[in-house]
C-alpha atoms as a PDB file:
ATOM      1  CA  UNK A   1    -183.855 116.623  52.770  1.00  0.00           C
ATOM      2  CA  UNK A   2    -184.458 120.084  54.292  1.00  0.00           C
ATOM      3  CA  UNK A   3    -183.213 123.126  52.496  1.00  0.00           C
ATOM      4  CA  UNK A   4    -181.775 120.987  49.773  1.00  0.00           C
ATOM      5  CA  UNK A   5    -183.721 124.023  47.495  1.00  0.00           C
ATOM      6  CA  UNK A   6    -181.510 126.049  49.623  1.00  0.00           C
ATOM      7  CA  UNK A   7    -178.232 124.498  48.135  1.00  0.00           C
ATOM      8  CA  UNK A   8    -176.385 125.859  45.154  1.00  0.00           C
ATOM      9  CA  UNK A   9    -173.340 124.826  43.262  1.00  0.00           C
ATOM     10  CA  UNK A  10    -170.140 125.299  44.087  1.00  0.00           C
ATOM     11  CA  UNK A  11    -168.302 128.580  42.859  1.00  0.00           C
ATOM     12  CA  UNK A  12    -172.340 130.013  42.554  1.00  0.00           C
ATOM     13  CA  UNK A  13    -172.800 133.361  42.812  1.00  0.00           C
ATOM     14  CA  UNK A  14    -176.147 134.297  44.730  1.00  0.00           C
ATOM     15  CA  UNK A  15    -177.784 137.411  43.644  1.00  0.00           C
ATOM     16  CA  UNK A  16    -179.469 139.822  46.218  1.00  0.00           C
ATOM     17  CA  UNK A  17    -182.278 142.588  44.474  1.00  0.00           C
ATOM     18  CA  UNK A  18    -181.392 145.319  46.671  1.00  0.00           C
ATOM     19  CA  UNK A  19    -183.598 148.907  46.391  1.00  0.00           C
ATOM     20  CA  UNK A  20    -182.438 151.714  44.429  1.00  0.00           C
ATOM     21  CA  UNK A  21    -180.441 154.134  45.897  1.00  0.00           C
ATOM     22  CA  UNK A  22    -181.740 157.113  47.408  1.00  0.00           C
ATOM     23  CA  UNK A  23    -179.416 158.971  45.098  1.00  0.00           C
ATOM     24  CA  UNK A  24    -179.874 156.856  41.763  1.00  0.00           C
ATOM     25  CA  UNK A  25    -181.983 159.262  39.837  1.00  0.00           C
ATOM     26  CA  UNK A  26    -181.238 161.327  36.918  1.00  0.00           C
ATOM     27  CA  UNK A  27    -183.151 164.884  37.695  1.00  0.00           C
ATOM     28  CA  UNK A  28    -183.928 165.609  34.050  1.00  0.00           C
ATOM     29  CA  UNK A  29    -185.749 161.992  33.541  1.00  0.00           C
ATOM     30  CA  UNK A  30    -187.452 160.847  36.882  1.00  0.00           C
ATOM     31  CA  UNK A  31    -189.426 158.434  37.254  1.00  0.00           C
ATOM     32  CA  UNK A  32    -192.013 159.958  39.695  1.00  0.00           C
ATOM     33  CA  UNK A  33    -193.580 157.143  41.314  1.00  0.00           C
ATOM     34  CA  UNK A  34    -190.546 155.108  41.401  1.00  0.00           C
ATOM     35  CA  UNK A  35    -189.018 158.211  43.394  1.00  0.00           C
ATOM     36  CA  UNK A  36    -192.009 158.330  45.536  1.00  0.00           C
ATOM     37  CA  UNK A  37    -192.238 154.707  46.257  1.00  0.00           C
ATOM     38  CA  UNK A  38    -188.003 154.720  46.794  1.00  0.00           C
ATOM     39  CA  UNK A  39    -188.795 157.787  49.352  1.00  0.00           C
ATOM     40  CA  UNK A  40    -186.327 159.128  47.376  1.00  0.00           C
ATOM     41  CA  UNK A  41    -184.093 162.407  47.648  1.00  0.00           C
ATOM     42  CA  UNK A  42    -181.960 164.387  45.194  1.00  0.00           C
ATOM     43  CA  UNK A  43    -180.185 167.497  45.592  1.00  0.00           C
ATOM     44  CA  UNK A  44    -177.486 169.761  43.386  1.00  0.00           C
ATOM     45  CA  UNK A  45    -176.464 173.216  42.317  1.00  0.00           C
ATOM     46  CA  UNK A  46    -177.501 173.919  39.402  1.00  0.00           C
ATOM     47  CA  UNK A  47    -176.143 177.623  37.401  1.00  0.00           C
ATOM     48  CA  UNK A  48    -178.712 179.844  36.474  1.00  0.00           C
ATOM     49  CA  UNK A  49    -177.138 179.318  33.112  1.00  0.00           C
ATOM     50  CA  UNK A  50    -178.786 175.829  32.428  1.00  0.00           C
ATOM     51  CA  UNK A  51    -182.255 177.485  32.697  1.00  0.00           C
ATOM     52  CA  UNK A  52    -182.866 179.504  30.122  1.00  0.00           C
ATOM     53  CA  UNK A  53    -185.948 181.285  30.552  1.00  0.00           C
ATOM     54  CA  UNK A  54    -184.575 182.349  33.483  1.00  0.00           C
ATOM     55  CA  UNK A  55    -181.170 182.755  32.095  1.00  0.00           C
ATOM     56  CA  UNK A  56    -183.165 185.545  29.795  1.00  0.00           C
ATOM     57  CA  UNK A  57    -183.996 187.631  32.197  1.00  0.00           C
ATOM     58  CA  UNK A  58    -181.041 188.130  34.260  1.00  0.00           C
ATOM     59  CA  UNK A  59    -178.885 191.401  34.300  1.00  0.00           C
ATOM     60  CA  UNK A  60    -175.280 191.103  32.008  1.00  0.00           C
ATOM     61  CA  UNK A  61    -173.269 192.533  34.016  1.00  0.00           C
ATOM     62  CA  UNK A  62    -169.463 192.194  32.341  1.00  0.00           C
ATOM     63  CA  UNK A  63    -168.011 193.073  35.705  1.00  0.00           C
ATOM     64  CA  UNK A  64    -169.202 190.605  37.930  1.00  0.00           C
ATOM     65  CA  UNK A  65    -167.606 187.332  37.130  1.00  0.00           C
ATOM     66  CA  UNK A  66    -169.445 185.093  39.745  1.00  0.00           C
ATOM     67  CA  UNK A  67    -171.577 182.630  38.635  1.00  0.00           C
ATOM     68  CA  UNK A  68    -175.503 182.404  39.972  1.00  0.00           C
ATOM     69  CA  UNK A  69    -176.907 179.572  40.865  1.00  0.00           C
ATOM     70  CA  UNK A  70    -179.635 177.244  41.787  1.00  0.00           C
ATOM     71  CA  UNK A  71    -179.254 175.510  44.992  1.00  0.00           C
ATOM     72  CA  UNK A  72    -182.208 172.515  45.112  1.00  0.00           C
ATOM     73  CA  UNK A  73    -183.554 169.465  47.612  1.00  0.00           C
ATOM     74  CA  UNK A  74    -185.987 167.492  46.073  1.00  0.00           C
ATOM     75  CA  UNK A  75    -188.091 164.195  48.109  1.00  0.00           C
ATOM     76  CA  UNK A  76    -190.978 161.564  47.248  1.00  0.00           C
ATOM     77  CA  UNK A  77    -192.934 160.185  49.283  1.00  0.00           C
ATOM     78  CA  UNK A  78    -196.115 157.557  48.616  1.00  0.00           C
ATOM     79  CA  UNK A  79    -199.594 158.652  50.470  1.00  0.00           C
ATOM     80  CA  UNK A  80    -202.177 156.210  51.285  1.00  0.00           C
ATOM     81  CA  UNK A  81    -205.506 156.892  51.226  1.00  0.00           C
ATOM     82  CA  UNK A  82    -208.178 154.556  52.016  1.00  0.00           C
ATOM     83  CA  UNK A  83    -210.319 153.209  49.130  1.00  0.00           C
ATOM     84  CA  UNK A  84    -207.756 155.226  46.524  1.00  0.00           C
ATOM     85  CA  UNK A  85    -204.710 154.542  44.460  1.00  0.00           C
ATOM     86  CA  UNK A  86    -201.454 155.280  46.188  1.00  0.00           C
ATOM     87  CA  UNK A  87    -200.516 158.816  45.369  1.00  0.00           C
ATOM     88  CA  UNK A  88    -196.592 160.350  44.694  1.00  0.00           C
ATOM     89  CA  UNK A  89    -195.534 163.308  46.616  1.00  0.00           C
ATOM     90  CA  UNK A  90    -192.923 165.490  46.216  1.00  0.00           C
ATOM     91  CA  UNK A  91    -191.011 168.621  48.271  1.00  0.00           C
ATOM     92  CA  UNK A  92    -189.168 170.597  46.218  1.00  0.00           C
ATOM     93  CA  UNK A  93    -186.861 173.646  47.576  1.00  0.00           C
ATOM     94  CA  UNK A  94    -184.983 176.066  46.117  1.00  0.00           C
ATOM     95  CA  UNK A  95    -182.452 178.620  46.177  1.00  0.00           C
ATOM     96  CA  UNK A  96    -181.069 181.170  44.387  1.00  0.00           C
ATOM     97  CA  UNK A  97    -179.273 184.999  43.946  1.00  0.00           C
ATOM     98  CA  UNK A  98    -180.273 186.121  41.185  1.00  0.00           C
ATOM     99  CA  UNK A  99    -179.291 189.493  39.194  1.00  0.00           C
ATOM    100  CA  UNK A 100    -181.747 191.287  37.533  1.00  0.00           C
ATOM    101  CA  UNK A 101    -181.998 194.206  36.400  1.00  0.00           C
ATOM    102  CA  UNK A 102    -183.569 197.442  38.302  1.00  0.00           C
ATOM    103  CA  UNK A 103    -186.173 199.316  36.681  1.00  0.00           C
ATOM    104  CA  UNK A 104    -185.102 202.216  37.930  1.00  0.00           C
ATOM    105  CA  UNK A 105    -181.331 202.980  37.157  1.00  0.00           C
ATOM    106  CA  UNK A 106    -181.502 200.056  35.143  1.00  0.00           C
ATOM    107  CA  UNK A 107    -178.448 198.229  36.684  1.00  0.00           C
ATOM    108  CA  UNK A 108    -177.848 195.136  38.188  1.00  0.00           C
ATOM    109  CA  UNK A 109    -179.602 194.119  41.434  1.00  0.00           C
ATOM    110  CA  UNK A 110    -179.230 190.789  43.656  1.00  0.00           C
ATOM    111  CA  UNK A 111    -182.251 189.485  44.099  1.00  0.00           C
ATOM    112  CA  UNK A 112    -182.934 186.975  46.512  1.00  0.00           C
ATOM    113  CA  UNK A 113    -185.042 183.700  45.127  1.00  0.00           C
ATOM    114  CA  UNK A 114    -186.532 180.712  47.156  1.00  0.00           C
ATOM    115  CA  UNK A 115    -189.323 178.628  46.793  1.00  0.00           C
ATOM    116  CA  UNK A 116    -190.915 175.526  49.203  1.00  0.00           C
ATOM    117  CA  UNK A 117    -193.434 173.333  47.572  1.00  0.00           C
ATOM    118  CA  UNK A 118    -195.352 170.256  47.459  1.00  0.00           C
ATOM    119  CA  UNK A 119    -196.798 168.622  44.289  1.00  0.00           C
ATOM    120  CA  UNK A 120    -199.038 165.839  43.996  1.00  0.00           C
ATOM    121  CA  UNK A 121    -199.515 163.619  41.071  1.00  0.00           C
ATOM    122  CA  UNK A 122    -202.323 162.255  39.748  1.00  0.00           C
ATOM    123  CA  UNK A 123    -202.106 159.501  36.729  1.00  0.00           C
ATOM    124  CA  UNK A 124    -204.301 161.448  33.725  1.00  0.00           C
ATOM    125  CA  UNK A 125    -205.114 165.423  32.870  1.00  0.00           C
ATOM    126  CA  UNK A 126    -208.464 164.906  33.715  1.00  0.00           C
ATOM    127  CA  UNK A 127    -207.997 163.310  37.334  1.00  0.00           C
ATOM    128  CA  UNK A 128    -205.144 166.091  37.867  1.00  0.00           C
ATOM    129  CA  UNK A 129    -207.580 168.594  37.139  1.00  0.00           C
ATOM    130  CA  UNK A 130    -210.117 166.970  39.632  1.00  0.00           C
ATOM    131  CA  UNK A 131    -207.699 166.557  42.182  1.00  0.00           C
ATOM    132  CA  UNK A 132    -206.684 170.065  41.643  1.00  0.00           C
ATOM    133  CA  UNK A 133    -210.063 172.180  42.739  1.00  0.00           C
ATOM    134  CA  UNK A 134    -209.779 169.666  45.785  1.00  0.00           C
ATOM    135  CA  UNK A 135    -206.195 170.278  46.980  1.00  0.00           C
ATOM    136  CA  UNK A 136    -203.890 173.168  48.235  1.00  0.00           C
ATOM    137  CA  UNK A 137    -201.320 171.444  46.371  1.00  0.00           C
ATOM    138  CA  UNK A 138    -200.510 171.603  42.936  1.00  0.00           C
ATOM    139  CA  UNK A 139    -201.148 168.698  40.830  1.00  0.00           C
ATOM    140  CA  UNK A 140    -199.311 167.617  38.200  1.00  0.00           C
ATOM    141  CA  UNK A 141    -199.629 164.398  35.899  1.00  0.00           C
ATOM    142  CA  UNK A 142    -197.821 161.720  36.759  1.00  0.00           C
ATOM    143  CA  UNK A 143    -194.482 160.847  34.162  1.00  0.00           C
ATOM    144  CA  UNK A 144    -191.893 158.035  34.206  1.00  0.00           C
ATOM    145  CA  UNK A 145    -189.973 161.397  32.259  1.00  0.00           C
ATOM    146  CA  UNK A 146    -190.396 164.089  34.502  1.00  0.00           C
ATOM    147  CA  UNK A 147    -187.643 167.341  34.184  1.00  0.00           C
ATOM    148  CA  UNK A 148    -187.337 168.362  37.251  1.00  0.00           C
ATOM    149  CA  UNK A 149    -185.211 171.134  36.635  1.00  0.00           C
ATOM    150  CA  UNK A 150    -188.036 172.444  34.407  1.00  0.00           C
ATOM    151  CA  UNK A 151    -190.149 172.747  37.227  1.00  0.00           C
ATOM    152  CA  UNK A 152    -186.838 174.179  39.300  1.00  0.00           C
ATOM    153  CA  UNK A 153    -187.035 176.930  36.950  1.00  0.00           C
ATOM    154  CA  UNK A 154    -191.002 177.077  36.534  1.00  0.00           C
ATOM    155  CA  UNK A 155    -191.110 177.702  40.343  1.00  0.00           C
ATOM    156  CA  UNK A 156    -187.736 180.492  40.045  1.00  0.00           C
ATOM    157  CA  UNK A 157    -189.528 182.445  37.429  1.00  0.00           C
ATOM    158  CA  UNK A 158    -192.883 182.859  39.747  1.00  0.00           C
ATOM    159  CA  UNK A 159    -190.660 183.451  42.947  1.00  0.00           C
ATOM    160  CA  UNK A 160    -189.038 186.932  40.851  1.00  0.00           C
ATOM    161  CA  UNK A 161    -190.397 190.697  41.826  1.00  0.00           C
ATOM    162  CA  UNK A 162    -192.718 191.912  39.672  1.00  0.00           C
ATOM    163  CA  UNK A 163    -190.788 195.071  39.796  1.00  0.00           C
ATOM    164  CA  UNK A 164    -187.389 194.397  40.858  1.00  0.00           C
ATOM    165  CA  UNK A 165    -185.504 197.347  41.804  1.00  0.00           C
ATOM    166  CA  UNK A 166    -182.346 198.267  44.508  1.00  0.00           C
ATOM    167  CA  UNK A 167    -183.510 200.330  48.126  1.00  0.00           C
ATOM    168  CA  UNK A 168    -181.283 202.474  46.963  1.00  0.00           C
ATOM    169  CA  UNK A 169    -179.766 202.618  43.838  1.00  0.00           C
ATOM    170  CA  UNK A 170    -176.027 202.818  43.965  1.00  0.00           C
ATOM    171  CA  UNK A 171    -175.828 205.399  41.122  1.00  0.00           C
ATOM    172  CA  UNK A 172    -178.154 208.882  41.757  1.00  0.00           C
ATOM    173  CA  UNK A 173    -179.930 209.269  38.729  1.00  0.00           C
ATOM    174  CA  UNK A 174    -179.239 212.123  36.305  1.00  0.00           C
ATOM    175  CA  UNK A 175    -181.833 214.323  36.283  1.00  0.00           C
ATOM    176  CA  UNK A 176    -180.679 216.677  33.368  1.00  0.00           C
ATOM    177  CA  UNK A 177    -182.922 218.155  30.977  1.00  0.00           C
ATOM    178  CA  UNK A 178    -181.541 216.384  28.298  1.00  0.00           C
ATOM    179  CA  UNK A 179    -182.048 213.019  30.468  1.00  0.00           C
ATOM    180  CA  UNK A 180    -185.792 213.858  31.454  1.00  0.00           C
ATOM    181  CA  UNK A 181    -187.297 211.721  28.459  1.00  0.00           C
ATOM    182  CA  UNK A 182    -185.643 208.989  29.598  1.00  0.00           C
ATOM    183  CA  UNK A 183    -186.430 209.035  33.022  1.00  0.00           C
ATOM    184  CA  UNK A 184    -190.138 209.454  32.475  1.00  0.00           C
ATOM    185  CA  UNK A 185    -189.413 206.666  30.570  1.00  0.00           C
ATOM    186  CA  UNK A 186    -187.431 205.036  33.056  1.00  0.00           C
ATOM    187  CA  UNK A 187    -190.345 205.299  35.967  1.00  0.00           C
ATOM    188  CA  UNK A 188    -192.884 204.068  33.729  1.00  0.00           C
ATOM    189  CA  UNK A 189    -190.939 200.863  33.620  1.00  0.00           C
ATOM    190  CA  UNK A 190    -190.575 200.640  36.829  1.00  0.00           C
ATOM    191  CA  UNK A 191    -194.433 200.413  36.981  1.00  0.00           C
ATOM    192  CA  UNK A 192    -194.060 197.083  34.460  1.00  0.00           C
ATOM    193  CA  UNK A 193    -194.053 193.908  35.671  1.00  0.00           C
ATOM    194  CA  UNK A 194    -191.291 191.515  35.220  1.00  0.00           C
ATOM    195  CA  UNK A 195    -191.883 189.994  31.706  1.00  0.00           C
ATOM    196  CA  UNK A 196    -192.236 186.104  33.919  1.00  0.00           C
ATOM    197  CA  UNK A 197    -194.534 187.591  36.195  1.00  0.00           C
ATOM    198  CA  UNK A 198    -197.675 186.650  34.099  1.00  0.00           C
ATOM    199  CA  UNK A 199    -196.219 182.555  34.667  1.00  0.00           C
ATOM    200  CA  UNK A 200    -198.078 183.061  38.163  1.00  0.00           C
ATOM    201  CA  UNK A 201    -201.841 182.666  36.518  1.00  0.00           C
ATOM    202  CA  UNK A 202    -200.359 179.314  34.908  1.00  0.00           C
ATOM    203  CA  UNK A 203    -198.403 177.606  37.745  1.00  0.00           C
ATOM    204  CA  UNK A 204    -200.782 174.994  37.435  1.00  0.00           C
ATOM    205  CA  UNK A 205    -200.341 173.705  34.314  1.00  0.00           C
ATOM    206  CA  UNK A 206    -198.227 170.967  34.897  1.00  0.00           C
ATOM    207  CA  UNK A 207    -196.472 170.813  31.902  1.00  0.00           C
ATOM    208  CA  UNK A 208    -193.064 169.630  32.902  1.00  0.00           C
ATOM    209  CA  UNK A 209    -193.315 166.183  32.336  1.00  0.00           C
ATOM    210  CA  UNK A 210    -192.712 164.003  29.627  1.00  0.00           C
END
Protein backbone atom coordinates (compact mmCIF):
# COMPACT_ATOMS: atom_id res chain seq x y z
CA UNK A 1 0.00 0.00 0.00
CA UNK A 2 1.40 3.51 -0.62
CA UNK A 3 2.90 5.42 2.23
CA UNK A 4 2.15 2.59 4.58
CA UNK A 5 6.17 3.53 5.66
CA UNK A 6 4.55 6.79 6.12
CA UNK A 7 2.17 5.50 8.95
CA UNK A 8 2.99 5.55 12.62
CA UNK A 9 1.24 4.43 15.72
CA UNK A 10 -1.22 5.97 17.37
CA UNK A 11 -0.30 8.50 20.27
CA UNK A 12 3.44 8.62 18.17
CA UNK A 13 5.30 11.43 18.52
CA UNK A 14 7.22 12.41 15.18
CA UNK A 15 10.46 14.08 15.64
CA UNK A 16 11.59 17.00 13.30
CA UNK A 17 15.83 17.78 13.37
CA UNK A 18 15.47 21.37 13.07
CA UNK A 19 18.96 23.71 12.71
CA UNK A 20 20.49 25.32 15.56
CA UNK A 21 19.54 28.53 16.44
CA UNK A 22 21.20 31.47 15.25
CA UNK A 23 21.60 32.38 18.89
CA UNK A 24 22.52 28.83 20.42
CA UNK A 25 26.17 29.38 20.99
CA UNK A 26 28.10 29.80 24.06
CA UNK A 27 30.85 32.71 23.13
CA UNK A 28 33.56 31.30 25.38
CA UNK A 29 33.32 27.61 23.64
CA UNK A 30 32.33 27.96 19.86
CA UNK A 31 32.36 25.69 17.69
CA UNK A 32 33.76 27.60 14.63
CA UNK A 33 32.69 25.71 11.75
CA UNK A 34 29.47 24.76 13.19
CA UNK A 35 28.93 28.70 13.56
CA UNK A 36 30.07 29.19 10.09
CA UNK A 37 28.08 26.49 8.53
CA UNK A 38 24.80 27.74 10.95
CA UNK A 39 25.62 31.40 9.38
CA UNK A 40 25.49 32.09 12.75
CA UNK A 41 25.39 35.46 14.84
CA UNK A 42 26.06 36.36 18.48
CA UNK A 43 26.13 39.55 20.15
CA UNK A 44 26.41 40.94 24.05
CA UNK A 45 27.92 43.51 26.34
CA UNK A 46 30.45 42.39 27.90
CA UNK A 47 32.30 44.77 31.13
CA UNK A 48 35.70 45.56 30.64
CA UNK A 49 35.97 43.78 33.93
CA UNK A 50 35.75 40.16 32.46
CA UNK A 51 38.92 40.88 30.39
CA UNK A 52 41.63 41.12 32.31
CA UNK A 53 44.50 42.12 30.41
CA UNK A 54 42.60 44.80 29.51
CA UNK A 55 41.06 45.21 32.84
CA UNK A 56 45.00 45.91 33.85
CA UNK A 57 45.44 48.67 32.12
CA UNK A 58 42.56 50.81 32.73
CA UNK A 59 42.62 54.04 34.94
CA UNK A 60 41.02 53.46 38.87
CA UNK A 61 39.30 56.12 39.13
CA UNK A 62 37.24 55.87 42.75
CA UNK A 63 34.98 58.63 41.55
CA UNK A 64 33.51 57.43 38.57
CA UNK A 65 31.14 54.66 39.38
CA UNK A 66 30.06 53.70 35.76
CA UNK A 67 30.91 50.60 34.52
CA UNK A 68 32.94 50.19 30.92
CA UNK A 69 32.10 47.96 28.66
CA UNK A 70 32.45 45.87 25.62
CA UNK A 71 29.73 46.13 23.18
CA UNK A 72 30.30 43.02 20.40
CA UNK A 73 28.52 41.44 16.98
CA UNK A 74 30.04 38.47 15.97
CA UNK A 75 28.91 36.27 12.32
CA UNK A 76 30.09 32.99 10.37
CA UNK A 77 29.80 32.42 7.29
CA UNK A 78 31.10 29.17 5.01
CA UNK A 79 33.22 30.22 1.67
CA UNK A 80 33.45 28.01 -1.22
CA UNK A 81 36.20 27.79 -3.21
CA UNK A 82 36.56 25.63 -6.12
CA UNK A 83 38.85 22.56 -5.82
CA UNK A 84 39.30 23.51 -1.78
CA UNK A 85 37.80 22.60 1.52
CA UNK A 86 34.99 24.83 2.63
CA UNK A 87 36.47 27.57 4.71
CA UNK A 88 34.76 29.40 8.16
CA UNK A 89 34.52 33.08 8.24
CA UNK A 90 33.94 35.29 10.79
CA UNK A 91 33.11 39.37 11.37
CA UNK A 92 33.78 40.40 14.54
CA UNK A 93 32.97 44.15 15.86
CA UNK A 94 33.55 45.85 18.73
CA UNK A 95 32.98 48.59 21.00
CA UNK A 96 34.13 50.12 23.81
CA UNK A 97 34.97 53.50 26.26
CA UNK A 98 37.60 52.81 27.84
CA UNK A 99 39.55 54.83 30.73
CA UNK A 100 43.01 54.93 30.73
CA UNK A 101 45.20 56.72 32.09
CA UNK A 102 46.99 60.02 30.51
CA UNK A 103 50.58 60.17 30.40
CA UNK A 104 50.63 63.46 30.95
CA UNK A 105 48.70 64.56 34.18
CA UNK A 106 48.36 61.07 34.76
CA UNK A 107 44.51 61.03 35.24
CA UNK A 108 41.81 59.35 33.80
CA UNK A 109 40.96 59.74 30.09
CA UNK A 110 37.95 58.18 27.93
CA UNK A 111 39.24 56.63 25.30
CA UNK A 112 37.30 55.60 22.52
CA UNK A 113 37.86 51.69 21.29
CA UNK A 114 36.45 49.89 18.13
CA UNK A 115 37.59 47.34 16.02
CA UNK A 116 36.00 45.61 12.49
CA UNK A 117 37.52 42.38 11.44
CA UNK A 118 37.42 39.33 9.49
CA UNK A 119 39.21 36.04 10.37
CA UNK A 120 39.58 33.06 8.41
CA UNK A 121 40.26 29.62 9.61
CA UNK A 122 42.24 27.18 8.35
CA UNK A 123 42.21 23.41 9.95
CA UNK A 124 46.23 23.01 11.11
CA UNK A 125 49.20 25.70 12.17
CA UNK A 126 50.92 24.94 9.23
CA UNK A 127 48.01 25.54 6.58
CA UNK A 128 47.09 28.78 8.77
CA UNK A 129 50.43 29.94 8.30
CA UNK A 130 50.21 29.26 4.46
CA UNK A 131 47.02 30.76 4.15
CA UNK A 132 48.30 33.64 6.07
CA UNK A 133 51.22 35.18 3.59
CA UNK A 134 48.27 34.69 0.99
CA UNK A 135 45.42 36.63 2.67
CA UNK A 136 44.59 40.19 4.02
CA UNK A 137 42.81 38.40 6.61
CA UNK A 138 44.01 36.98 9.62
CA UNK A 139 44.06 33.36 9.96
CA UNK A 140 43.51 31.55 12.77
CA UNK A 141 43.28 27.63 13.39
CA UNK A 142 40.23 26.25 13.31
CA UNK A 143 38.69 24.98 17.14
CA UNK A 144 35.43 23.25 18.12
CA UNK A 145 36.68 25.51 21.61
CA UNK A 146 37.21 28.78 20.41
CA UNK A 147 37.01 31.96 23.26
CA UNK A 148 35.79 34.43 21.54
CA UNK A 149 35.94 36.91 24.07
CA UNK A 150 39.71 36.23 24.11
CA UNK A 151 39.98 37.42 20.79
CA UNK A 152 37.30 40.42 21.87
CA UNK A 153 39.97 41.47 24.08
CA UNK A 154 43.08 40.48 21.79
CA UNK A 155 41.59 42.90 19.18
CA UNK A 156 40.71 45.84 22.31
CA UNK A 157 44.25 45.74 23.47
CA UNK A 158 45.71 46.48 19.71
CA UNK A 159 42.83 49.10 19.06
CA UNK A 160 44.43 51.31 22.48
CA UNK A 161 46.79 54.63 21.83
CA UNK A 162 50.11 54.02 22.12
CA UNK A 163 50.24 57.15 24.09
CA UNK A 164 46.95 57.90 25.42
CA UNK A 165 46.60 61.27 26.73
CA UNK A 166 43.46 64.12 27.13
CA UNK A 167 43.53 67.40 24.31
CA UNK A 168 43.58 69.11 27.14
CA UNK A 169 44.10 67.99 30.39
CA UNK A 170 41.47 69.08 32.82
CA UNK A 171 44.01 69.84 35.61
CA UNK A 172 47.08 72.52 34.48
CA UNK A 173 50.04 70.91 35.55
CA UNK A 174 52.15 72.22 38.43
CA UNK A 175 55.11 73.45 37.28
CA UNK A 176 56.89 74.20 40.69
CA UNK A 177 60.40 73.71 41.27
CA UNK A 178 59.86 71.19 43.64
CA UNK A 179 57.48 69.37 40.93
CA UNK A 180 60.09 69.72 37.97
CA UNK A 181 61.59 66.08 38.57
CA UNK A 182 58.49 64.76 38.17
CA UNK A 183 57.38 66.35 35.24
CA UNK A 184 60.51 65.57 33.28
CA UNK A 185 59.55 62.46 34.42
CA UNK A 186 56.10 62.81 33.56
CA UNK A 187 56.88 63.83 29.64
CA UNK A 188 59.19 61.10 29.24
CA UNK A 189 56.26 58.82 29.81
CA UNK A 190 54.31 60.34 27.72
CA UNK A 191 56.88 59.34 25.01
CA UNK A 192 56.21 55.38 26.21
CA UNK A 193 54.03 53.35 24.57
CA UNK A 194 51.09 51.77 26.12
CA UNK A 195 52.49 48.59 27.84
CA UNK A 196 49.73 46.39 25.07
CA UNK A 197 50.98 48.25 22.31
CA UNK A 198 53.80 45.69 21.49
CA UNK A 199 50.45 42.90 21.03
CA UNK A 200 50.30 44.67 17.45
CA UNK A 201 53.61 42.65 16.03
CA UNK A 202 51.68 39.38 17.32
CA UNK A 203 48.04 39.84 16.18
CA UNK A 204 48.60 36.97 14.17
CA UNK A 205 49.18 34.42 16.36
CA UNK A 206 46.02 32.92 16.66
CA UNK A 207 46.17 31.68 19.90
CA UNK A 208 42.65 31.98 21.15
CA UNK A 209 41.41 28.76 20.53
CA UNK A 210 41.23 25.72 22.31
Amino acid sequence: MHGAGLLQPAGARCRLNFPAMKNDFNPKHLDIMVFAEAAGSLSGTTPLSALPRLQDGLHPDPADSTVPTATWQASGEVRIRRGAPPQALLRLQAQAVAPLECQRCLGSVLTPLAFDRQFQFAATEEAAAELDAQEEDDVLVLSRNFDLLSLIEDELLLALPPVPRHETCPQPLTMSAEADGFAAENEAAAEKPHPFAKLAAMKKSGGTGG
